[in-house]
C-alpha atoms as a PDB file:
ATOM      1  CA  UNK A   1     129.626  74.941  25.330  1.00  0.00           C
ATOM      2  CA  UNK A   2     127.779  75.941  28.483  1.00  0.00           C
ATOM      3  CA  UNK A   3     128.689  79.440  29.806  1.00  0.00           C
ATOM      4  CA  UNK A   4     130.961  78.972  32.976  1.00  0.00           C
ATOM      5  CA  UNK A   5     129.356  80.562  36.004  1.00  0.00           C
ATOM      6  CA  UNK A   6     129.474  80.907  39.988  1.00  0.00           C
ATOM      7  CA  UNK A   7     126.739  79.910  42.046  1.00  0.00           C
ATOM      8  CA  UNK A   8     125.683  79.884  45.631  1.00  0.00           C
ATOM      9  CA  UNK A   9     124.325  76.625  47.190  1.00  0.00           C
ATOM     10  CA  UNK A  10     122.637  76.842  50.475  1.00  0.00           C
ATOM     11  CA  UNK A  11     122.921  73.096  51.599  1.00  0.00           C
ATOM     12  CA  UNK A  12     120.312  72.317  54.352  1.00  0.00           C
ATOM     13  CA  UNK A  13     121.203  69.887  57.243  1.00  0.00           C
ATOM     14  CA  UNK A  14     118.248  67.911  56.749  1.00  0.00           C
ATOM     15  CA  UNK A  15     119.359  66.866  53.166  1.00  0.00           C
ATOM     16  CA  UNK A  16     123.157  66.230  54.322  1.00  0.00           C
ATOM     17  CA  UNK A  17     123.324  66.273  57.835  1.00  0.00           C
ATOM     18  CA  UNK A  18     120.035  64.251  59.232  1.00  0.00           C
ATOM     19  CA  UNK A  19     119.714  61.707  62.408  1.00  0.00           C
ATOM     20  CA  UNK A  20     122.812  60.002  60.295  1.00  0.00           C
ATOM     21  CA  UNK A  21     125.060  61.193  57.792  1.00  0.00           C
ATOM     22  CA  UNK A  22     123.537  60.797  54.360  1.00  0.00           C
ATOM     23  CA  UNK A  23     126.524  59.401  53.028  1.00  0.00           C
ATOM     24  CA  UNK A  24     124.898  58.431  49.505  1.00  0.00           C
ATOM     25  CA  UNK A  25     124.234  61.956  49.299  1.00  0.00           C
ATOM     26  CA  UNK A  26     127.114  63.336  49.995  1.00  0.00           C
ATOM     27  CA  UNK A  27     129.492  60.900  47.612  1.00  0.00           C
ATOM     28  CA  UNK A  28     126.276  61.947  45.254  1.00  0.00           C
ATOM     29  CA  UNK A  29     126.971  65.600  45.886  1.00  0.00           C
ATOM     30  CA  UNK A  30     130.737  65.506  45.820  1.00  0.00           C
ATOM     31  CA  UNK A  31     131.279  63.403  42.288  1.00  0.00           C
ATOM     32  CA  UNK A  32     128.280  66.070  40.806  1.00  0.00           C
ATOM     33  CA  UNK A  33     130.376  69.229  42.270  1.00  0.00           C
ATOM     34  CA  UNK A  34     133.478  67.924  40.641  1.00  0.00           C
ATOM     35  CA  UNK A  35     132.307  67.288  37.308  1.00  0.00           C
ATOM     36  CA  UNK A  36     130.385  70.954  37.409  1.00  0.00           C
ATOM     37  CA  UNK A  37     133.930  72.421  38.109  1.00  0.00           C
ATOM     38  CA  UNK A  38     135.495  70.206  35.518  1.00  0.00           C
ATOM     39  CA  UNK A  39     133.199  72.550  33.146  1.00  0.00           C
ATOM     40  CA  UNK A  40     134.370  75.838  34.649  1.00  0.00           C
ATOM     41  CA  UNK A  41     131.691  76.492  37.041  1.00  0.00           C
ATOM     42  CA  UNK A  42     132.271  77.368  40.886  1.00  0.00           C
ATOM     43  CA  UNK A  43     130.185  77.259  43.784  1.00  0.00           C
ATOM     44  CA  UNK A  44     130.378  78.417  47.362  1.00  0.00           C
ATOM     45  CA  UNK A  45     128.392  75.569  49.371  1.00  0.00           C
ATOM     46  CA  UNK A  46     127.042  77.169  52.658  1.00  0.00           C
ATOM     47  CA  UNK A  47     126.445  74.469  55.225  1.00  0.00           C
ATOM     48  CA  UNK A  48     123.423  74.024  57.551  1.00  0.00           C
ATOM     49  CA  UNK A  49     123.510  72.153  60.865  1.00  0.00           C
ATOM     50  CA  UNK A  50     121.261  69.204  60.318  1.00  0.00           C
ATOM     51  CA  UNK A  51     120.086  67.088  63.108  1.00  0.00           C
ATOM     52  CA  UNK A  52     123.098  67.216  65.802  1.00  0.00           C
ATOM     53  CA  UNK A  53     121.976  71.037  66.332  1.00  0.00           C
ATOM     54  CA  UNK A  54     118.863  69.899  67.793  1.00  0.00           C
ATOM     55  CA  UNK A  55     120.115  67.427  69.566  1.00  0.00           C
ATOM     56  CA  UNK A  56     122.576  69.763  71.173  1.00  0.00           C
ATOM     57  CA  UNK A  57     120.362  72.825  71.697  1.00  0.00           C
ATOM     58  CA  UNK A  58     117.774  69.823  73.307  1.00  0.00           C
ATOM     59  CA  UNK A  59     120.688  68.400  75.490  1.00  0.00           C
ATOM     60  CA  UNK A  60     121.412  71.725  76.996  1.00  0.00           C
ATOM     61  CA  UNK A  61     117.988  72.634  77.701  1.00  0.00           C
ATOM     62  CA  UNK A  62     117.175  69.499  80.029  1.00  0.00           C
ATOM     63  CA  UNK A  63     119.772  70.586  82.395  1.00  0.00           C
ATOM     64  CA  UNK A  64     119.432  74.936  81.697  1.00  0.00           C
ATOM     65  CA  UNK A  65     117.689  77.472  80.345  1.00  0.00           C
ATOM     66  CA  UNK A  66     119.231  78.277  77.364  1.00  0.00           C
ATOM     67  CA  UNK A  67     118.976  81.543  75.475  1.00  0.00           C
ATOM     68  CA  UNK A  68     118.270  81.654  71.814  1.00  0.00           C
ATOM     69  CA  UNK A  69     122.000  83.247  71.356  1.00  0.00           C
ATOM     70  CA  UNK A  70     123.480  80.347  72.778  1.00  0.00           C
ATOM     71  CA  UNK A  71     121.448  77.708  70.664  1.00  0.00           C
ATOM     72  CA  UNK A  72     122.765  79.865  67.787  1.00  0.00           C
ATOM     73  CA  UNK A  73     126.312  79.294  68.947  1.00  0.00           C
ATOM     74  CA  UNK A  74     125.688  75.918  69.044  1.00  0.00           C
ATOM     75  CA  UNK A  75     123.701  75.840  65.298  1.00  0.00           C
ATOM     76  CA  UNK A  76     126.986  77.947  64.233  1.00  0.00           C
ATOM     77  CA  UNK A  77     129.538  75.374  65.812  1.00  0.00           C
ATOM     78  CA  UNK A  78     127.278  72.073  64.128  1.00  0.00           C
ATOM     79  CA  UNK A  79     127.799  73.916  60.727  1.00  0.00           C
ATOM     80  CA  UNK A  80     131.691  74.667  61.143  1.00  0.00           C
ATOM     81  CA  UNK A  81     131.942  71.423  62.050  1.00  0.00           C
ATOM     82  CA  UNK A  82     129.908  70.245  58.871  1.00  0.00           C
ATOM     83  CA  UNK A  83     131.370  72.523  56.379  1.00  0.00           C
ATOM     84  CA  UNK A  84     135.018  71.169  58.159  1.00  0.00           C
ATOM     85  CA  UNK A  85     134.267  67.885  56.649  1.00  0.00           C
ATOM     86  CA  UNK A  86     132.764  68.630  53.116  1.00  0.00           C
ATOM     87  CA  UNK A  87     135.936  71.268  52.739  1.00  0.00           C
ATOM     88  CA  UNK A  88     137.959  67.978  53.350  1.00  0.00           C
ATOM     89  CA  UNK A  89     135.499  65.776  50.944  1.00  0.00           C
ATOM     90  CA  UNK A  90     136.723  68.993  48.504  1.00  0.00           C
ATOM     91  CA  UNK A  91     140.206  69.554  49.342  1.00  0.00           C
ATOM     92  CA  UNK A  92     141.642  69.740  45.974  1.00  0.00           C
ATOM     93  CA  UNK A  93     139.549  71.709  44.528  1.00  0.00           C
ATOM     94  CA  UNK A  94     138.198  74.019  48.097  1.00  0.00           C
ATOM     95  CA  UNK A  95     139.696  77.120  49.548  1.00  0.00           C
ATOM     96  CA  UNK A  96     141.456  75.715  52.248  1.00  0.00           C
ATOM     97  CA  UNK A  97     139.822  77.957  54.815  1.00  0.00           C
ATOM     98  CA  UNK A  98     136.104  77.646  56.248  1.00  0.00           C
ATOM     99  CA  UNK A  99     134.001  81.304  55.132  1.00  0.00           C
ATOM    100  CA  UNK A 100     132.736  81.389  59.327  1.00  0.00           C
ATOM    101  CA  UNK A 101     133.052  85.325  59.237  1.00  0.00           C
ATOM    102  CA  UNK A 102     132.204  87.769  56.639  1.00  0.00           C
ATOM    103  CA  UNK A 103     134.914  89.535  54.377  1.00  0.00           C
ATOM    104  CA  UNK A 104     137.372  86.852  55.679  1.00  0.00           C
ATOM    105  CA  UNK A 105     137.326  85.386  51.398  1.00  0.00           C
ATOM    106  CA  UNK A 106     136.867  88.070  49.356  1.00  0.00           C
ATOM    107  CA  UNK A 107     137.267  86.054  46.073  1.00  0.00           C
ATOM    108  CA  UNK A 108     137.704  82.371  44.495  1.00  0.00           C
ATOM    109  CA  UNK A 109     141.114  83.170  44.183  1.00  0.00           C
ATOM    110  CA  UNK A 110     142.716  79.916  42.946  1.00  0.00           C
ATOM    111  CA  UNK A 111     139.530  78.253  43.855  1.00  0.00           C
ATOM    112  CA  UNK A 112     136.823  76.985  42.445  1.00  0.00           C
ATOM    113  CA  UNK A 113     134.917  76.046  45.524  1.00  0.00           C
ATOM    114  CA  UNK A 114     134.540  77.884  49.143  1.00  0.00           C
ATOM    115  CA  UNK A 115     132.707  76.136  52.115  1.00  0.00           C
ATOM    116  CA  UNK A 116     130.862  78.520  54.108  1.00  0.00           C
ATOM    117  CA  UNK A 117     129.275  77.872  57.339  1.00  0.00           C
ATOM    118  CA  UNK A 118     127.307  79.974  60.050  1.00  0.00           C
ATOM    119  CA  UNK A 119     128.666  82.926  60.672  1.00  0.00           C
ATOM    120  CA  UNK A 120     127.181  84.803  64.044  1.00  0.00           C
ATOM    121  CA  UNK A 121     124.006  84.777  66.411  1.00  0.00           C
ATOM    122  CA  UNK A 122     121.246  85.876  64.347  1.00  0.00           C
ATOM    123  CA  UNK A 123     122.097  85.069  61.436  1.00  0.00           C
ATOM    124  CA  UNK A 124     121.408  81.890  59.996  1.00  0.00           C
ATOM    125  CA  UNK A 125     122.913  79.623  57.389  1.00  0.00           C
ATOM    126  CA  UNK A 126     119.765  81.283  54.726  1.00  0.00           C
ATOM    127  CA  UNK A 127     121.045  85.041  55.772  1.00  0.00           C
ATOM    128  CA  UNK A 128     124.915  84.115  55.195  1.00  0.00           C
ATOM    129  CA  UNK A 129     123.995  82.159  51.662  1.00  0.00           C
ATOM    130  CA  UNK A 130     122.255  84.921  50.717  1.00  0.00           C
ATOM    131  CA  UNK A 131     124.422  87.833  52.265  1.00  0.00           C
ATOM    132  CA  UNK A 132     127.798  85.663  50.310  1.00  0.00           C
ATOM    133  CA  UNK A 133     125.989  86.391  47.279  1.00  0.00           C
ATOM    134  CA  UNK A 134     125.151  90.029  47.607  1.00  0.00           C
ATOM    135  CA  UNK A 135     128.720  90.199  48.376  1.00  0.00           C
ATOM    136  CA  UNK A 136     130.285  88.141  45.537  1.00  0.00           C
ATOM    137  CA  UNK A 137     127.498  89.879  43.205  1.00  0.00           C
ATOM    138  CA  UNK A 138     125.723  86.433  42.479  1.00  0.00           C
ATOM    139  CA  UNK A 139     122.040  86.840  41.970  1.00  0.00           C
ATOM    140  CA  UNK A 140     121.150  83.634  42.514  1.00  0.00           C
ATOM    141  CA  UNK A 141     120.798  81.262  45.719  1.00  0.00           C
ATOM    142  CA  UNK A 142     120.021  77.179  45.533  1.00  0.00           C
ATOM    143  CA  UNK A 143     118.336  76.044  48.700  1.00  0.00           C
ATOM    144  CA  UNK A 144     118.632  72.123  48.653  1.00  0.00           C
ATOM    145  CA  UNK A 145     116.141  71.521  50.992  1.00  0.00           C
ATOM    146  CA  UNK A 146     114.192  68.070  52.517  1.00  0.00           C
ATOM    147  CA  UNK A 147     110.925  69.989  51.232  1.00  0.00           C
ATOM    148  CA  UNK A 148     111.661  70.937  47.607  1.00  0.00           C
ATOM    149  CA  UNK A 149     108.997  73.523  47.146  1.00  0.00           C
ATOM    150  CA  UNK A 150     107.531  76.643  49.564  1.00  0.00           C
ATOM    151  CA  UNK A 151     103.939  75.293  50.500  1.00  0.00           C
ATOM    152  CA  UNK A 152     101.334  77.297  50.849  1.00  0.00           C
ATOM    153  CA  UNK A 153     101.383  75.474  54.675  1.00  0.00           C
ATOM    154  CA  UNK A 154     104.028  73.256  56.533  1.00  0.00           C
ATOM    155  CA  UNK A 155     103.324  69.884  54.404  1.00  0.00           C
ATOM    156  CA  UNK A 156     104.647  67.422  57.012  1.00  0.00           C
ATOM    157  CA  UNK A 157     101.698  68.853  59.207  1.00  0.00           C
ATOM    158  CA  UNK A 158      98.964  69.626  56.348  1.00  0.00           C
ATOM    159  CA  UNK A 159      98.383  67.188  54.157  1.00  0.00           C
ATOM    160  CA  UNK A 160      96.155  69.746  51.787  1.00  0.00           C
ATOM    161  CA  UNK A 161      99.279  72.289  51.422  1.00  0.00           C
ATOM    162  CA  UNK A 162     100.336  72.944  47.561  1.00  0.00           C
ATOM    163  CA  UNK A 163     103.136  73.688  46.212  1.00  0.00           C
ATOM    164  CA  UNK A 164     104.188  76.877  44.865  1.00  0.00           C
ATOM    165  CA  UNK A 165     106.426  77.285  41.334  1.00  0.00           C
ATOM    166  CA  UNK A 166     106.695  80.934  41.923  1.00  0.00           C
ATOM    167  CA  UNK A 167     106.082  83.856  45.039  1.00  0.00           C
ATOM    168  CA  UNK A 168     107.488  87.213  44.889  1.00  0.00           C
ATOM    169  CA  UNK A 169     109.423  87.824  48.374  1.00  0.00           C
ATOM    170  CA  UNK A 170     107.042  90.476  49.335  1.00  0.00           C
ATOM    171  CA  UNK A 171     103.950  87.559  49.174  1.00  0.00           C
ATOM    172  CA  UNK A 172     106.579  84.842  50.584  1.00  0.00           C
ATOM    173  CA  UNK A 173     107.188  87.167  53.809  1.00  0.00           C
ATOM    174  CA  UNK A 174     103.421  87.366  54.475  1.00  0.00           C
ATOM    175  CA  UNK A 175     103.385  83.540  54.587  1.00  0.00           C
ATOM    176  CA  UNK A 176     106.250  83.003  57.611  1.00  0.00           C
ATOM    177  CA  UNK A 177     106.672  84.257  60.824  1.00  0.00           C
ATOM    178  CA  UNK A 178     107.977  87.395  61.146  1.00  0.00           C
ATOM    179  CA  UNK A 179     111.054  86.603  63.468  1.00  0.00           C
ATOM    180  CA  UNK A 180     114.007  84.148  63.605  1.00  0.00           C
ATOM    181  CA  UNK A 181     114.308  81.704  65.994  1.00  0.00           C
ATOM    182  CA  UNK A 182     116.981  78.828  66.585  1.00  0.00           C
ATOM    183  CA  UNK A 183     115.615  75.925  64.960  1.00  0.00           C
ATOM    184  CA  UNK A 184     112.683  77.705  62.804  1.00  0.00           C
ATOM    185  CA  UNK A 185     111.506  75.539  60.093  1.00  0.00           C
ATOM    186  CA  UNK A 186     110.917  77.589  56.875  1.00  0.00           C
ATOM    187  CA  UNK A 187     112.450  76.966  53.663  1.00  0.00           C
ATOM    188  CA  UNK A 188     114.033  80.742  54.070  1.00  0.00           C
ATOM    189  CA  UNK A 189     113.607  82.670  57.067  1.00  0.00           C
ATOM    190  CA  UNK A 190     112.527  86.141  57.752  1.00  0.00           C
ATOM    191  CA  UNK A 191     115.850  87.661  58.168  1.00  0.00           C
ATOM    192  CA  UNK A 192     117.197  86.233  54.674  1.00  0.00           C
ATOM    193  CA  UNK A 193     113.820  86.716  53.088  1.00  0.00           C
ATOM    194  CA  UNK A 194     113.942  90.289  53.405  1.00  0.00           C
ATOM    195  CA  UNK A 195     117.859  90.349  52.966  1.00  0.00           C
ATOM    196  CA  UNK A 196     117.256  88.885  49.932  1.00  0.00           C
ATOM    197  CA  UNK A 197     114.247  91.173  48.726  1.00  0.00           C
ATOM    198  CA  UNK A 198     116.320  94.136  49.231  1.00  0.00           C
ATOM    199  CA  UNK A 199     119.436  93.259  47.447  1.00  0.00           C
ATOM    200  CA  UNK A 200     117.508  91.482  44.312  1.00  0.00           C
ATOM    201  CA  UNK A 201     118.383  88.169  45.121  1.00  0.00           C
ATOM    202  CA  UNK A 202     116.232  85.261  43.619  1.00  0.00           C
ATOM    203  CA  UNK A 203     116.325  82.101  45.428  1.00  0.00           C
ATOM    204  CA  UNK A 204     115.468  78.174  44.003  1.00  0.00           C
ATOM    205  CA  UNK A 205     114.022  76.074  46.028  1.00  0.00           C
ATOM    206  CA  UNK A 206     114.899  72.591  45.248  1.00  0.00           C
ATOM    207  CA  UNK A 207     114.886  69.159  46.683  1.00  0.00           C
ATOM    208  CA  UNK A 208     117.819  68.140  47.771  1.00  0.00           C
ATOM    209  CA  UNK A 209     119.370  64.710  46.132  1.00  0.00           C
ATOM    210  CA  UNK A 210     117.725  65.422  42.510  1.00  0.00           C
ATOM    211  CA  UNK A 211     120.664  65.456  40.787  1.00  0.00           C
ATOM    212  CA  UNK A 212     118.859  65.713  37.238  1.00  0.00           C
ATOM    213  CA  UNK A 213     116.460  68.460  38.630  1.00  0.00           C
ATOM    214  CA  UNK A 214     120.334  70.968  39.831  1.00  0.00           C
ATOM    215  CA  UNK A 215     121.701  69.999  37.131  1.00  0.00           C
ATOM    216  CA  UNK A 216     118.790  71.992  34.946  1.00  0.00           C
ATOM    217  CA  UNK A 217     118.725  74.884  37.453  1.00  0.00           C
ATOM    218  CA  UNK A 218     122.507  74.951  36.717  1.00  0.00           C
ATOM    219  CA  UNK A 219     122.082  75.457  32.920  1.00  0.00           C
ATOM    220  CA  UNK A 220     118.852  77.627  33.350  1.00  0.00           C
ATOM    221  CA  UNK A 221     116.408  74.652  31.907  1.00  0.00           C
ATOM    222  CA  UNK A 222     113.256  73.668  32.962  1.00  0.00           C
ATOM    223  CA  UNK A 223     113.105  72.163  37.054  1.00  0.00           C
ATOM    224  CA  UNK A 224     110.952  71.333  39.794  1.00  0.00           C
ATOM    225  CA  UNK A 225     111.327  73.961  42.837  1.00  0.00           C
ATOM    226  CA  UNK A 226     109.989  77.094  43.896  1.00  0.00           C
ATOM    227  CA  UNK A 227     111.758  80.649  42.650  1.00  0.00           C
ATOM    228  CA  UNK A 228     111.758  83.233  45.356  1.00  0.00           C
ATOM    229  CA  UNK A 229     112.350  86.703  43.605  1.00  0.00           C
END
């Protein structure tokens, strides 16, 4: 029987939450949660934004200037709203509260999942993934992403970028910018990178929607990703 553990799962916006709901994702996602916990497993699901961010943060701007602290608030209210609706795709089975502020769950309780979503300006749904699992004393992060792998370039703008299996964070925070910013497209950011360097934390980088592929991460097979560590 396969040991029963707890796991952190950083679920980007792009994967869930694009232009349109990715429904066949998400009913994908839920019935693949369920039978994980049906094993004994838990997971604390920390939800991004996805596309109604930008189009929020871009809404405001036509009319404004907007500072980066207020597109956060408004990348922080997309994900509440988000994680709002997979903690009621998980009701039976979710801690009936959304994590939006550190310390406020301190354990699974009678739970075997929590939904997590941003928590303040400046930090961003990577930082409170990773900061949940310093906290909870996971060592390990799954980033469902759109990408599936760190490049050694943005791919969507570089056809030539490769893949990378593994980087150590030290390596990984030479090849991003060094600051945050509302919107930044980087399979980790800066802030979680070096959260995550300091407290020991590896990350997977996985495509989101592989089912197979987080189903091996899960039982510590053989997957397609990139490990952060």
């Amino acid at each position: 029987m396969d040991e029963k553990k707890n796991f952190v799962i950083s679920l980007g916006g792009s994967v869930a939450f694009p232009e349109k709901f990715n429904l066949d994702f998400l009913k994908e996602f839920y019935f693949f949660i369920k039978r994980e916990v049906k094993k004994g497993n838990k997971f604390i699901i920390v939800s991004g934004g996805g596309d109604i961010t930008r189009k929020y943060q871009s809404a405001a701007g036509k009319i404004t200037r907007v500072s980066n602290e207020d597109k956060d608030w408004i990348g922080i209210h997309a994900t509440r709203l988000n994680a709002h609706l997979l903690r009621t795709i998980f009701k039976r089975e979710s801690n009936p509260f959304v994590f939006d502020k550190r310390f406020k769950i301190k354990d699974f309780g009678n739970s075997s999942i929590i939904i997590a979503s941003g928590w303040k300006p400046g930090w961003s749904t990577d930082f409170v993934a990773v900061q949940i699992a310093a906290d909870f004393k996971i060592k390990l992060v799954i980033n469902l992403c759109k990408a599936g792998y760190v490049y050694t370039a943005d791919f969507e703008k570089y056809p030539g970028a490769e893949p990378i299996e593994k980087i150590s964070w030290k390596d990984y925070l030479n090849l991003i910018p060094k600051r945050w910013t509302p919107g930044l497209h980087v399979p980790v950011d800066p802030v979680a990178a070096r959260l995550a360097k300091r407290k020991k934390i590896k990350v997977i980088i996985a495509k989101g929607g592989d089912f197979e592929n987080l189903r091996n991460i899960l039982r510590g097979k053989n997957f397609k990703g990139t490990v952060l560590e």
